[in-house]
C-alpha atoms as a PDB file:
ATOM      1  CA  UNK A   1      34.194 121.807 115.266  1.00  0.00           C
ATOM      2  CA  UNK A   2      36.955 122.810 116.765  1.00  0.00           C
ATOM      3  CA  UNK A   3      40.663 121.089 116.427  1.00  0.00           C
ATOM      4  CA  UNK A   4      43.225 120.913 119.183  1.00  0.00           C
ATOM      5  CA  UNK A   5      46.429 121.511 117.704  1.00  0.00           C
ATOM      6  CA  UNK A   6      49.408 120.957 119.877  1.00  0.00           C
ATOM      7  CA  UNK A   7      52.292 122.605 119.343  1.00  0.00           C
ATOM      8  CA  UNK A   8      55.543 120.789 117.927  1.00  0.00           C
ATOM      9  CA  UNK A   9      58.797 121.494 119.392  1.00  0.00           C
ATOM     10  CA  UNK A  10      61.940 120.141 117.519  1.00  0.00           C
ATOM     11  CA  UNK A  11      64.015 118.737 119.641  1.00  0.00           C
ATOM     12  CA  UNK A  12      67.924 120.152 119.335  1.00  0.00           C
ATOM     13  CA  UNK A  13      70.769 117.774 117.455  1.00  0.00           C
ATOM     14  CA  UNK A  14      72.916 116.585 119.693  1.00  0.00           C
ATOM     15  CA  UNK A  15      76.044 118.726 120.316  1.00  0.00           C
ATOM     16  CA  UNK A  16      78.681 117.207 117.583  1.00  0.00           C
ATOM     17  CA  UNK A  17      82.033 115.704 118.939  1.00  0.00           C
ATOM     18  CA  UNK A  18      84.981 117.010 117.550  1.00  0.00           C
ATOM     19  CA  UNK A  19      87.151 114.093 116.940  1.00  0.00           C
ATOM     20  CA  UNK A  20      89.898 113.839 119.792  1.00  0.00           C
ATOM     21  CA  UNK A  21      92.283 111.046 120.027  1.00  0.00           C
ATOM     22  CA  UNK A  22      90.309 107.840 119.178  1.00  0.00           C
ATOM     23  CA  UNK A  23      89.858 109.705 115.421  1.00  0.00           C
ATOM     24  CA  UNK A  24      93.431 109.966 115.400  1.00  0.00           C
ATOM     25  CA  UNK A  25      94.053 106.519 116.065  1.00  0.00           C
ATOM     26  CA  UNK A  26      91.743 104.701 113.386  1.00  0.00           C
ATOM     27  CA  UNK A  27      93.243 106.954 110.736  1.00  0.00           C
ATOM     28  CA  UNK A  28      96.860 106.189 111.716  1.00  0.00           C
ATOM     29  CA  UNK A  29      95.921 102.569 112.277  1.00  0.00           C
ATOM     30  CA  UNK A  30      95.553 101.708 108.238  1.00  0.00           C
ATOM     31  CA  UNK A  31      99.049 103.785 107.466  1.00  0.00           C
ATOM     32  CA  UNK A  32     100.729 101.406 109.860  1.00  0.00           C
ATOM     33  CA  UNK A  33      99.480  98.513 108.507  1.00  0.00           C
ATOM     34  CA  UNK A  34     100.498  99.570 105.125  1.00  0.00           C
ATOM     35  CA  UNK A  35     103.898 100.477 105.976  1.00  0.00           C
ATOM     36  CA  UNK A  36     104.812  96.856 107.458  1.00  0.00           C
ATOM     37  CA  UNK A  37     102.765  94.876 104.926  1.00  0.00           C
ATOM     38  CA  UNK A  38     104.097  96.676 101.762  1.00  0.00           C
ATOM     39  CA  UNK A  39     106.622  99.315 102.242  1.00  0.00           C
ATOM     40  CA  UNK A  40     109.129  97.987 104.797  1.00  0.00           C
ATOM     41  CA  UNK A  41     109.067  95.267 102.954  1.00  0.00           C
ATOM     42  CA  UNK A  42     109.700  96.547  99.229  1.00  0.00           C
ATOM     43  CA  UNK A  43     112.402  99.012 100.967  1.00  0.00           C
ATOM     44  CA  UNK A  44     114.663  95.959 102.235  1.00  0.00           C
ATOM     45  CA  UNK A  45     114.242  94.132  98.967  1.00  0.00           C
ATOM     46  CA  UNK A  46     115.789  97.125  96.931  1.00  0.00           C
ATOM     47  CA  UNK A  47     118.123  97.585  99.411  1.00  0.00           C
ATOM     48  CA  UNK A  48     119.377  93.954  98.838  1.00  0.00           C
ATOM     49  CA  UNK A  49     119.298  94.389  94.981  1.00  0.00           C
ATOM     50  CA  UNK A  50     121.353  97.445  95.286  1.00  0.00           C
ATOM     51  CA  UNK A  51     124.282  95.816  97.167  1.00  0.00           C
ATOM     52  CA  UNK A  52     123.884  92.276  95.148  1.00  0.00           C
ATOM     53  CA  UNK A  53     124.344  94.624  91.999  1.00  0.00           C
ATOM     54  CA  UNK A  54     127.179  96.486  93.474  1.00  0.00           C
ATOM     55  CA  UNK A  55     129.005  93.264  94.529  1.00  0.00           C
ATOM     56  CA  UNK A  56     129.006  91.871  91.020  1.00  0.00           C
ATOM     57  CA  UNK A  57     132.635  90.985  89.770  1.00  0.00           C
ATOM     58  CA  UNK A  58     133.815  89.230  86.646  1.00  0.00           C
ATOM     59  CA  UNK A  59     133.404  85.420  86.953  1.00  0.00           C
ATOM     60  CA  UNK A  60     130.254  85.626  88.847  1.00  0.00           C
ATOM     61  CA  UNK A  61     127.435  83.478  86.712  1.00  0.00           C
ATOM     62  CA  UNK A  62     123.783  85.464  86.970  1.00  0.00           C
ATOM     63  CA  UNK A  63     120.881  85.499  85.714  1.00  0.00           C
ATOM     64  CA  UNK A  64     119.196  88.862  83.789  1.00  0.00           C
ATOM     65  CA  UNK A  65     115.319  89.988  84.528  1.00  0.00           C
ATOM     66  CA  UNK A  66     114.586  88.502  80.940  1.00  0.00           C
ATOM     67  CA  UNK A  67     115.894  85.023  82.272  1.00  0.00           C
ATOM     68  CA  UNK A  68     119.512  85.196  80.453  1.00  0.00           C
ATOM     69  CA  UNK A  69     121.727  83.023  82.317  1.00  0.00           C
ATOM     70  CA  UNK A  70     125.477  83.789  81.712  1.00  0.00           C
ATOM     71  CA  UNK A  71     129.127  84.370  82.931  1.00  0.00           C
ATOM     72  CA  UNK A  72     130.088  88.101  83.817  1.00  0.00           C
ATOM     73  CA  UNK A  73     133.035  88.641  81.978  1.00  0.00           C
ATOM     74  CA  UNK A  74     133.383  92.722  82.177  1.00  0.00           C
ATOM     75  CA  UNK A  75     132.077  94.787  84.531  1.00  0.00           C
ATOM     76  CA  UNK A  76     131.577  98.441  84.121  1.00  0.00           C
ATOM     77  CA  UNK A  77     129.741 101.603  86.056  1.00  0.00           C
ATOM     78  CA  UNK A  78     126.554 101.236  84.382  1.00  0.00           C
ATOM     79  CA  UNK A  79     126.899  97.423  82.328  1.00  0.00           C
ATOM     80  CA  UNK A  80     128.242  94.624  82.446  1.00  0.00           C
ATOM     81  CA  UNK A  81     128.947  92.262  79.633  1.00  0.00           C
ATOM     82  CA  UNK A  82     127.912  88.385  79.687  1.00  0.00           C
ATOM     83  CA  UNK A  83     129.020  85.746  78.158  1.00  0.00           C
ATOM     84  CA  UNK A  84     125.902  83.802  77.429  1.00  0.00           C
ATOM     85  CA  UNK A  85     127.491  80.566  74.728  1.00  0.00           C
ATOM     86  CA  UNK A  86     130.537  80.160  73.402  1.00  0.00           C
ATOM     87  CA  UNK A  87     132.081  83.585  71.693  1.00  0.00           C
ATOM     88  CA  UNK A  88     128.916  84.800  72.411  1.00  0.00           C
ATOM     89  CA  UNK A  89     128.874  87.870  74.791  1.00  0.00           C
ATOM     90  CA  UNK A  90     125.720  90.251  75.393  1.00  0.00           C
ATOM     91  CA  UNK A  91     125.839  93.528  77.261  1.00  0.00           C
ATOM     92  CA  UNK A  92     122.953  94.630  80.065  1.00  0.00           C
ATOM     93  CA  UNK A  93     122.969  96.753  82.519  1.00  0.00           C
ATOM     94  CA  UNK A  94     123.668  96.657  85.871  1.00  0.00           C
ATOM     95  CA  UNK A  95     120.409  97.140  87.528  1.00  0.00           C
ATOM     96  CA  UNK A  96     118.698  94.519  84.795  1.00  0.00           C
ATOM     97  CA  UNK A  97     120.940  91.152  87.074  1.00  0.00           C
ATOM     98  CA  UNK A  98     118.010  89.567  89.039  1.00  0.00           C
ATOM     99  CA  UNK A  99     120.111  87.132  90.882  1.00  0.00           C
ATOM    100  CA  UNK A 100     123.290  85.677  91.036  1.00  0.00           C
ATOM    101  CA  UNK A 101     123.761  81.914  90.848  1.00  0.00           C
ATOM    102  CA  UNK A 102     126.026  79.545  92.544  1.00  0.00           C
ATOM    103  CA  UNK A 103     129.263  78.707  90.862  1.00  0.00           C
ATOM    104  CA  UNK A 104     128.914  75.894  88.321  1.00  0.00           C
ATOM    105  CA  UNK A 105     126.052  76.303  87.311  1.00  0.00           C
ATOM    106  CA  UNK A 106     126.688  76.958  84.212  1.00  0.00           C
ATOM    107  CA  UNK A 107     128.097  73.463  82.349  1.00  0.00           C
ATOM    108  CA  UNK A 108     130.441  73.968  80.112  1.00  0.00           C
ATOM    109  CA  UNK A 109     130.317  71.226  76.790  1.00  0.00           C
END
C-alpha cells in the first residue's frame, strides 16, 4: 500500500504595513477630543476664578466653597476676612471664594 503524500508549502505572511499617516491620525484623533471636551474647558474656568479672586474688594458679599455667605470686610494677599452675622467675622483664604453675589443679598435685620 502505498500513500501519496503531497507536499505542503506554507504560504508567506503578508508583508506588514508600517503605520504611515492614517496611524497617526486615529491616535491624535482621541487627544483632540480630550483637549476640547475637558481641558480647554477646565483651563478657562480657572482662569475666571483667578481674576474673580483677584478682583475681590472690601464690601463685595461672596460666598466660600463650604457655602459661607458673608460681607468682605478686609482683604489681604493671601485672606480675606468676612463678616458672616453681626460682630461676627471669619477669615478664609483667597482662593477658598466660590462666587461673588450681587449686592443686597445679604439682608440686614
Amino acid at each position: 500500500m502505498s500513500l501519496v503524500i503531497v507536499d505542503a508549502f506554507a504560504q508567506g505572511a503578508p508583508a506588514a504595513q508600517e503605520p504611515g499617516m492614517s496611524g497617526f491620525l486615529i491616535m491624535l484623533i482621541p487627544i483632540v477630543v480630550l483637549w476640547f471636551l475637558m481641558i480647554r474647558p477646565q483651563m478657562k474656568r480657572q482662569k475666571e476664578h483667578t481674576k474673580m479672586v483677584d478682583a475681590l474688594a472690601k464690601g463685595d458679599e461672596a460666598v466660600t466653597n463650604g457655602g459661607i455667605l458673608g460681607r468682605i470686610t478686609e482683604v489681604g494677599d493671601s485672606f480675606v476676612t468676612m463678616e458672616v452675622a453681626n460682630n461676627m467675622e471669619v477669615k478664609v483664604q483667597r482662593q477658598a471664594i466660590a462666587t461673588i453675589m450681587p449686592k443686597g443679598t445679604i439682608k440686614e435685620s
